[in-house]
N, C-alpha and C. Protein backbone atom coordinates (compact mmCIF):
# COMPACT_ATOMS: atom_id res chain seq x y z
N UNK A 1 150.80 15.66 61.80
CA UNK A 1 149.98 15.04 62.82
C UNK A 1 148.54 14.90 62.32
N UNK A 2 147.72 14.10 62.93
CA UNK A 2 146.58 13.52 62.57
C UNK A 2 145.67 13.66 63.54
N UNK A 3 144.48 14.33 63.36
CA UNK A 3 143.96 14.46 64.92
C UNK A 3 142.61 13.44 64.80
N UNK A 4 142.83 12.61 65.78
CA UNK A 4 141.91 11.00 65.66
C UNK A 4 140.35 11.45 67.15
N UNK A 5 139.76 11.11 67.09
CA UNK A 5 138.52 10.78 68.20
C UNK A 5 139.14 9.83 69.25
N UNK A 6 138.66 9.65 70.40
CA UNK A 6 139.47 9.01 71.13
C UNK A 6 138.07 8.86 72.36
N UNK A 7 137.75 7.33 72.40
CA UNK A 7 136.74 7.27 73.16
C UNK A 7 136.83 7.62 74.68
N UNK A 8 136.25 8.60 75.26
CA UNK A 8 135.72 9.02 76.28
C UNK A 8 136.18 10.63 76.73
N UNK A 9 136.99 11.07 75.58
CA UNK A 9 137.74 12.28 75.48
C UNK A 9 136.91 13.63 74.58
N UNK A 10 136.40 14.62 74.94
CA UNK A 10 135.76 15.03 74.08
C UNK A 10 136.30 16.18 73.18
N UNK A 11 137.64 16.01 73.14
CA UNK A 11 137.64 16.48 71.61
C UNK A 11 138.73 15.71 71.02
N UNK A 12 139.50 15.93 69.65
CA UNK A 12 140.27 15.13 69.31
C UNK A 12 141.66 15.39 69.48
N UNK A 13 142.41 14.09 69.61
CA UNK A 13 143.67 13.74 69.84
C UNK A 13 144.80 13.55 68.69
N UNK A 14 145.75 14.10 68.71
CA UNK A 14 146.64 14.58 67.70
C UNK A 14 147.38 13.49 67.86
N UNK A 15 147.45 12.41 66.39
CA UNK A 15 148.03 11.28 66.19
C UNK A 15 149.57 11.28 65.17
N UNK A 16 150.38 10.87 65.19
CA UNK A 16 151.58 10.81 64.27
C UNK A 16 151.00 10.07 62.73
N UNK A 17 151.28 10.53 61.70
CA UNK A 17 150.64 10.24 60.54
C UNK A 17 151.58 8.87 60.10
N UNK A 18 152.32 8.16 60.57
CA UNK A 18 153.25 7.00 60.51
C UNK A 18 153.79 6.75 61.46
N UNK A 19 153.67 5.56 62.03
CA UNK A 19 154.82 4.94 62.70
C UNK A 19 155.62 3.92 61.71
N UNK A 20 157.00 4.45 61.85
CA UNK A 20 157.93 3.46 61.05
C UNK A 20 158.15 2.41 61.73
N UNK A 21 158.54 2.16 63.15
CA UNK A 21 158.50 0.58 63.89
C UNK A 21 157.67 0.63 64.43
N UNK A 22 157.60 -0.73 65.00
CA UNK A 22 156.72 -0.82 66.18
C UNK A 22 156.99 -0.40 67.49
N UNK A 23 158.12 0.21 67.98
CA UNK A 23 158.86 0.35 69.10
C UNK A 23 158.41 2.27 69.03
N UNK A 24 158.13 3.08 67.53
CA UNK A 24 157.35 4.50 67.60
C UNK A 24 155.96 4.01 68.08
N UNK A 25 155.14 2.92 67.82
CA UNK A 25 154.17 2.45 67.84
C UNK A 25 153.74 2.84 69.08
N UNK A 26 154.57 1.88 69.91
CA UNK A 26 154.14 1.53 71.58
C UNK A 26 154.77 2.77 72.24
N UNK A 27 155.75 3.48 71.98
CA UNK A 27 155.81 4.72 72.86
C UNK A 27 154.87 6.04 71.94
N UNK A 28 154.26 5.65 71.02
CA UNK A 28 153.47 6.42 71.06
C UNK A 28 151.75 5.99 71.62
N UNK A 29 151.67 5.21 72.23
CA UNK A 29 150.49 4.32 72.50
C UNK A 29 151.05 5.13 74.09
N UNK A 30 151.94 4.58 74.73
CA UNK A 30 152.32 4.80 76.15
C UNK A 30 151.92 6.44 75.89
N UNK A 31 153.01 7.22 75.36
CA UNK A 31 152.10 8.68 75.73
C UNK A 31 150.72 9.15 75.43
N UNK A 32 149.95 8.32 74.85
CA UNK A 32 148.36 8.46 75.16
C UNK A 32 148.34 8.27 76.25
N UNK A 33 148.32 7.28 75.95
CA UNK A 33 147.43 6.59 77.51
C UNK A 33 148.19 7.07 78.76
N UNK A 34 149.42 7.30 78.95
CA UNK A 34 149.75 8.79 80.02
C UNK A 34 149.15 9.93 79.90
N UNK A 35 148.89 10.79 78.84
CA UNK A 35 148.03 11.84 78.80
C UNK A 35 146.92 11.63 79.04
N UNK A 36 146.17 10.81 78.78
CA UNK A 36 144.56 10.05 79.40
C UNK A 36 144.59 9.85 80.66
N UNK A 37 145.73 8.99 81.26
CA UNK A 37 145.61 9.02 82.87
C UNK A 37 145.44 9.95 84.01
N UNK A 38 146.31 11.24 82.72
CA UNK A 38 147.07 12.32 83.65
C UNK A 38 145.45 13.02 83.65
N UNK A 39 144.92 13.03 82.74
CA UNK A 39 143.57 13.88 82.39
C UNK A 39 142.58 13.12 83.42
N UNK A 40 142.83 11.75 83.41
CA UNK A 40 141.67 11.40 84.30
C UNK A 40 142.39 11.48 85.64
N UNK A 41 142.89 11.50 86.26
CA UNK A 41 143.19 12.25 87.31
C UNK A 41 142.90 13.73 87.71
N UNK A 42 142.82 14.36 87.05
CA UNK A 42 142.88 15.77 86.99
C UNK A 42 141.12 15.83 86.91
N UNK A 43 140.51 15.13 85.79
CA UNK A 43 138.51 15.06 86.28
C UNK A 43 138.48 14.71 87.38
N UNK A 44 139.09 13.43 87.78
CA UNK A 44 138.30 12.93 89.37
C UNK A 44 138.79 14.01 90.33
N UNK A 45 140.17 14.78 90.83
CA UNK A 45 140.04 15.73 91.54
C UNK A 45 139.12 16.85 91.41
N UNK A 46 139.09 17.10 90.23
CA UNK A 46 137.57 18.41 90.03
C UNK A 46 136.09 17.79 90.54
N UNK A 47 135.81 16.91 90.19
CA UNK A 47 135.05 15.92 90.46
C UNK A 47 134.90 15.76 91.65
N UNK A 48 135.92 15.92 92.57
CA UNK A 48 135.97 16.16 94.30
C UNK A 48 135.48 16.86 94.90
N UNK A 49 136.17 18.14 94.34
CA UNK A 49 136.14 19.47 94.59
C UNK A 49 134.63 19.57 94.43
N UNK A 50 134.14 19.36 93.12
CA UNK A 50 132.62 20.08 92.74
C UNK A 50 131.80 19.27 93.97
N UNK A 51 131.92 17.69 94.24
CA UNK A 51 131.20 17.13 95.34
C UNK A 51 131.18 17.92 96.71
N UNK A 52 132.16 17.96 96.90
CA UNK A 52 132.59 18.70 98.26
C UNK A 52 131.23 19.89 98.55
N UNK A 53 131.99 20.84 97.15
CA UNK A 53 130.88 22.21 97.25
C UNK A 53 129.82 21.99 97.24
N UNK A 54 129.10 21.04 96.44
CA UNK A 54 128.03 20.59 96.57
C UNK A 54 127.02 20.28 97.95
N UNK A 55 128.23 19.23 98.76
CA UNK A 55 127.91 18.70 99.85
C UNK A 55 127.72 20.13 100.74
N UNK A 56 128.64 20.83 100.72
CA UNK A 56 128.58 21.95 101.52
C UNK A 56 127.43 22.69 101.32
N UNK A 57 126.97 23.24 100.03
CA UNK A 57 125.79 23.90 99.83
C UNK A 57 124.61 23.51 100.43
N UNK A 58 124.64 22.04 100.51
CA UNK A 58 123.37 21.19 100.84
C UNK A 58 123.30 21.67 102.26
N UNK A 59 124.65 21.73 103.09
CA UNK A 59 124.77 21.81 104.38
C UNK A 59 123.91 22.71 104.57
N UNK A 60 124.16 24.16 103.78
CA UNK A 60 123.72 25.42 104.41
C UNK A 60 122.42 25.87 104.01
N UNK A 61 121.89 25.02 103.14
CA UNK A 61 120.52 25.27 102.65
C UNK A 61 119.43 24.67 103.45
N UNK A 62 120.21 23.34 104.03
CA UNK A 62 119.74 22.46 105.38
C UNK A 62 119.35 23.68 106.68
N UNK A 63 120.49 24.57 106.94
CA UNK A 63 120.93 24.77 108.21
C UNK A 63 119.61 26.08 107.71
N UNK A 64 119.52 26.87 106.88
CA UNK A 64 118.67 27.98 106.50
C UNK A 64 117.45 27.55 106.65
N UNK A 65 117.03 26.71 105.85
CA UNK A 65 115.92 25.66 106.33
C UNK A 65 115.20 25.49 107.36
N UNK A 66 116.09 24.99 108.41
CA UNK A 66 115.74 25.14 109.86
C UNK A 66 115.45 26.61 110.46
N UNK A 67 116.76 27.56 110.20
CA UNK A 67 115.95 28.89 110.54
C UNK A 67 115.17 28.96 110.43
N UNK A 68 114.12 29.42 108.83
CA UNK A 68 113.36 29.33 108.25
C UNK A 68 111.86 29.07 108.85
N UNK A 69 112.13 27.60 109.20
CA UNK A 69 111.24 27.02 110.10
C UNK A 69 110.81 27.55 111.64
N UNK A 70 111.68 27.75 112.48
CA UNK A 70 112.10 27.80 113.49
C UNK A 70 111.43 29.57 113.89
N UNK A 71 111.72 30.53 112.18
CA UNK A 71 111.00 32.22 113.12
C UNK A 71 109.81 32.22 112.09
N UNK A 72 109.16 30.70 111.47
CA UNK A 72 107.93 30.71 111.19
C UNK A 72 107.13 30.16 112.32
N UNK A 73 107.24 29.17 113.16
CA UNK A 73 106.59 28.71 114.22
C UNK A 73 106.76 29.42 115.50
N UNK A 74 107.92 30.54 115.29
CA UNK A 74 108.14 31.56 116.59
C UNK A 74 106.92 32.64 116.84
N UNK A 75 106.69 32.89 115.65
CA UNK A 75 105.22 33.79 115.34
C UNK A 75 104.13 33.17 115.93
């Protein structure tokens, strides 16, 4: 095996050192680009997840905030 760069992937991808037809060619082309899909699927759900928490944090830093405010002007 041959391990090639593969744009937008950050490390490298383990290539077959020959294809004898073209028919190894394209099913080896198809299982990239299934392993790429499957991977980019798998970022955009993390990618969710991290938004989510994110969004949530904002919530509660918002909501502290207001406390914050609220037993500074209580004084």
């Amino acid at each position: 095996m041959v391990k090639t760069r593969v744009s937008g992937v950050p490390y490298e991808v383990e290539l077959g050192e020959k294809n004898e037809t073209l028919n190894d060619l394209i099913h080896d082309v198809d299982g990239l680009i299934s392993e790429l899909e499957r991977e980019n699927f798998m970022m955009r759900a993390r990618m969710d997840r991290l938004e989510d928490e994110l969004r949530l944090a904002d919530e509660h830093i918002a909501r502290l905030l207001i406390e914050l405010n609220n037993e500074r002007y209580k004084s």
